[in-house]
Protein backbone atom coordinates (compact mmCIF):
# COMPACT_ATOMS: atom_id res chain seq x y z
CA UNK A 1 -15.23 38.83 -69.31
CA UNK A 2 -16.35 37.78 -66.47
CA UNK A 3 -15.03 37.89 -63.00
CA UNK A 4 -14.88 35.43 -60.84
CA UNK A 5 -13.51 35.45 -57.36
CA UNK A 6 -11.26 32.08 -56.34
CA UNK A 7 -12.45 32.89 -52.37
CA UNK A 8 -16.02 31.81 -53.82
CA UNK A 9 -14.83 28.44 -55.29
CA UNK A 10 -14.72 26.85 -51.73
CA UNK A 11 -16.49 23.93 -52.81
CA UNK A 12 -14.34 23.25 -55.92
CA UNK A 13 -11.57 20.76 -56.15
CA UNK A 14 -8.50 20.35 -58.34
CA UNK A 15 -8.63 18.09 -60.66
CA UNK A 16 -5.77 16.37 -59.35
CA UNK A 17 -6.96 15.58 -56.05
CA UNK A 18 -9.33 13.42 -56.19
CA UNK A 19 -10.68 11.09 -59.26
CA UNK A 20 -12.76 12.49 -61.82
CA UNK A 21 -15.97 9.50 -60.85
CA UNK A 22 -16.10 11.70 -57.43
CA UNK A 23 -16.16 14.95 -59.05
CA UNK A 24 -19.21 17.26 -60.39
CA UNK A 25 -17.78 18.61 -63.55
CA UNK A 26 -18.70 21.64 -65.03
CA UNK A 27 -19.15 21.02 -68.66
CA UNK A 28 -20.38 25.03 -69.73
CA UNK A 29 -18.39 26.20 -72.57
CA UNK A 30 -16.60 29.16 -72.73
CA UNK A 31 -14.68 29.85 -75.83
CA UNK A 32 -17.44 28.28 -78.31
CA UNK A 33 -14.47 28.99 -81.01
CA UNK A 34 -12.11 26.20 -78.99
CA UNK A 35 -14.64 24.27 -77.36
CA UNK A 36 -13.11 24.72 -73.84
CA UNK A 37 -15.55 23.92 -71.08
CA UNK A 38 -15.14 25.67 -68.28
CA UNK A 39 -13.85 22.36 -66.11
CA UNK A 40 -14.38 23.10 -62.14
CA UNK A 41 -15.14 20.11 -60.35
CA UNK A 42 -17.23 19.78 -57.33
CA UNK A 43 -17.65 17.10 -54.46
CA UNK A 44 -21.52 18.13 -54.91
CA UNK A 45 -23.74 18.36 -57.65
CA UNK A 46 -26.25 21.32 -55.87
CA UNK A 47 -22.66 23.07 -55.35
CA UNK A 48 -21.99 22.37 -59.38
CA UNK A 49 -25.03 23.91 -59.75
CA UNK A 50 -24.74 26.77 -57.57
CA UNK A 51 -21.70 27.30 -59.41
CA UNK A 52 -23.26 26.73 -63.19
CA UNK A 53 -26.31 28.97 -62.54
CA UNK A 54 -23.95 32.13 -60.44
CA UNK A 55 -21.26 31.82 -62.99
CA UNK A 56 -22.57 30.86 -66.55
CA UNK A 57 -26.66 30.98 -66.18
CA UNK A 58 -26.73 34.98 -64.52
CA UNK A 59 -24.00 36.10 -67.42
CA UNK A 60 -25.50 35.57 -70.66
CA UNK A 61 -26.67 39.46 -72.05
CA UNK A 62 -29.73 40.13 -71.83
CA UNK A 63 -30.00 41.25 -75.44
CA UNK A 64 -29.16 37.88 -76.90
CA UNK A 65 -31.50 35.06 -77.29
CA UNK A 66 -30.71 32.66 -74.08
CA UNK A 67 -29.39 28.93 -75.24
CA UNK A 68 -27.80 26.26 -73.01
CA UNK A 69 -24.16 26.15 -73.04
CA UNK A 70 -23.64 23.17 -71.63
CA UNK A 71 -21.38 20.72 -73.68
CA UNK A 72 -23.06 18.56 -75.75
CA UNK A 73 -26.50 19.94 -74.91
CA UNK A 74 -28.99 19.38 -78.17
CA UNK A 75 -32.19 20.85 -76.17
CA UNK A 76 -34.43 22.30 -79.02
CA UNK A 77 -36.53 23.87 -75.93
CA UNK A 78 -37.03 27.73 -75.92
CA UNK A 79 -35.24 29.05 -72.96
CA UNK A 80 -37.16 31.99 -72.69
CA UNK A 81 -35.57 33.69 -69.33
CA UNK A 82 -33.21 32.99 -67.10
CA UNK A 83 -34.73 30.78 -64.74
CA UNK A 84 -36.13 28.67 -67.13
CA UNK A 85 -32.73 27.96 -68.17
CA UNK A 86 -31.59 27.51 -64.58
CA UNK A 87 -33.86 24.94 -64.27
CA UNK A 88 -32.53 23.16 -67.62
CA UNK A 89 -28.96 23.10 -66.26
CA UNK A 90 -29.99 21.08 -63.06
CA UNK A 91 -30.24 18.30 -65.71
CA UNK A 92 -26.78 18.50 -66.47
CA UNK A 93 -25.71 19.25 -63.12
CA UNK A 94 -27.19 16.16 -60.99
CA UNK A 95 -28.39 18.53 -58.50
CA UNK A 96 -32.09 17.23 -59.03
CA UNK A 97 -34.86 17.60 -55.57
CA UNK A 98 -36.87 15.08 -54.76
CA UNK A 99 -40.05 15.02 -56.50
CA UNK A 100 -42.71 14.63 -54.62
CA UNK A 101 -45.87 14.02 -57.28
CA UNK A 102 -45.63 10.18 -57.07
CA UNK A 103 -47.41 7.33 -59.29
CA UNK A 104 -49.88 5.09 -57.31
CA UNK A 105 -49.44 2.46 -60.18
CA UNK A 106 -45.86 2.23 -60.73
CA UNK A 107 -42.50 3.51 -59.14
CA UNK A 108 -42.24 6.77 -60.98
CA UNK A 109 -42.12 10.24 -59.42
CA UNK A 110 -42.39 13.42 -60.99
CA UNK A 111 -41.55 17.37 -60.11
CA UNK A 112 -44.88 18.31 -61.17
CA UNK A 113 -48.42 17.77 -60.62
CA UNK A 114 -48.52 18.03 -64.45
CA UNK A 115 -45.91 15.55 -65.60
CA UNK A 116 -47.54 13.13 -63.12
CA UNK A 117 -50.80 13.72 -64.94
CA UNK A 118 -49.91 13.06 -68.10
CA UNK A 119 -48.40 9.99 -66.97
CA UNK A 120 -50.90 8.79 -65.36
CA UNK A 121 -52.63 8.35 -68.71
CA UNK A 122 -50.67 5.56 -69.42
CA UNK A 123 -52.16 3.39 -66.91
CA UNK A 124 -55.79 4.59 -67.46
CA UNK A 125 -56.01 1.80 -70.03
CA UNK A 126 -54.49 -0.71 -67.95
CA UNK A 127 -56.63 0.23 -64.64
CA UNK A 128 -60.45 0.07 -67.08
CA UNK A 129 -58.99 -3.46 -68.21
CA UNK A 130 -58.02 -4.50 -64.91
CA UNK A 131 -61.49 -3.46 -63.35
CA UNK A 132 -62.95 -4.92 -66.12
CA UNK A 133 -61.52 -8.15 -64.99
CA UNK A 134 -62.40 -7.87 -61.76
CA UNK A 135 -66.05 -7.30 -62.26
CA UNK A 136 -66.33 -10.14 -64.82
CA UNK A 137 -64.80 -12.47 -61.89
CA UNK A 138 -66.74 -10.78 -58.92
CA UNK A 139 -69.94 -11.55 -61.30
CA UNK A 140 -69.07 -15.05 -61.85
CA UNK A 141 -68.50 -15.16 -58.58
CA UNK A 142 -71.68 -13.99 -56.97
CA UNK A 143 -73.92 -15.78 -59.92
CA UNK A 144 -72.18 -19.16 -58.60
CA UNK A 145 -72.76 -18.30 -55.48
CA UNK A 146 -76.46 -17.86 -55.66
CA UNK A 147 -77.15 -20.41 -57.82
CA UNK A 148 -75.80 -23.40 -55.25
């Protein structure tokens, strides 16, 4: 069991006192043989997830495979350590950084330069058609041009 000190909560809320659209709920479950989720709310998702990865992520053994307790959670990913799996749980916890790996053709960011590479892709297509067009019109252009 694992022991948790109330003094360390400072940034959790009653359920009661405020609505739950303005809390951070933690949705970890723990008593998979009743379901119950743990249930602390926070006023701020990087405090849920302070509190998700201290609490829940740091206590699973270390001699059982790692999974994601999160309610609900149908990730087929291997969590192979413990920070991988931190880094899962900021899905579920909101508490997401600003990625700074950002598309020049469309509004999309991404956290790495690798997700923003593989995105890019999609617009490779799009960018040969696009020059394409622009050389067939610069070319009808300049042959007009030379021929008045």
């Amino acid at each position: 069991m694992l022991d948790v000190n109330l003094s360390d909560l400072s940034g959790h809320t009653s359920m009661s006192s405020e609505s739950p659209n303005e809390q951070h709920l933690c949705k970890w479950i723990v008593n998979h043989s009743t379901g119950k989720q743990c249930g602390l709310g926070f006023k701020d998702p990087n405090e849920l997830q302070i509190h998700a990865h201290a609490t829940h992520v740091k206590s699973q053994p270390r001699d059982q495979p790692l999974s994601c307790g999160w309610s609900g959670c149908t990730t087929k990913r291997k969590l192979t350590d413990k920070t991988i799996l931190g880094r899962h749980v900021k899905m579920h916890t909101g508490s997401h950084y600003d990625p700074t790996y950002r598309c020049d053709y469309c509004p999309l960011k991404f956290k790495k330069p690798s997700g923003l590479k593989r995105h890019m892709m999609t617009h490779v297509l799009y960018k040969a058609e696009v020059e394409a067009e622009a050389m067939i019109l610069f070319e009808s252009t300049a042959s007009s041009s030379l021929g008045n």
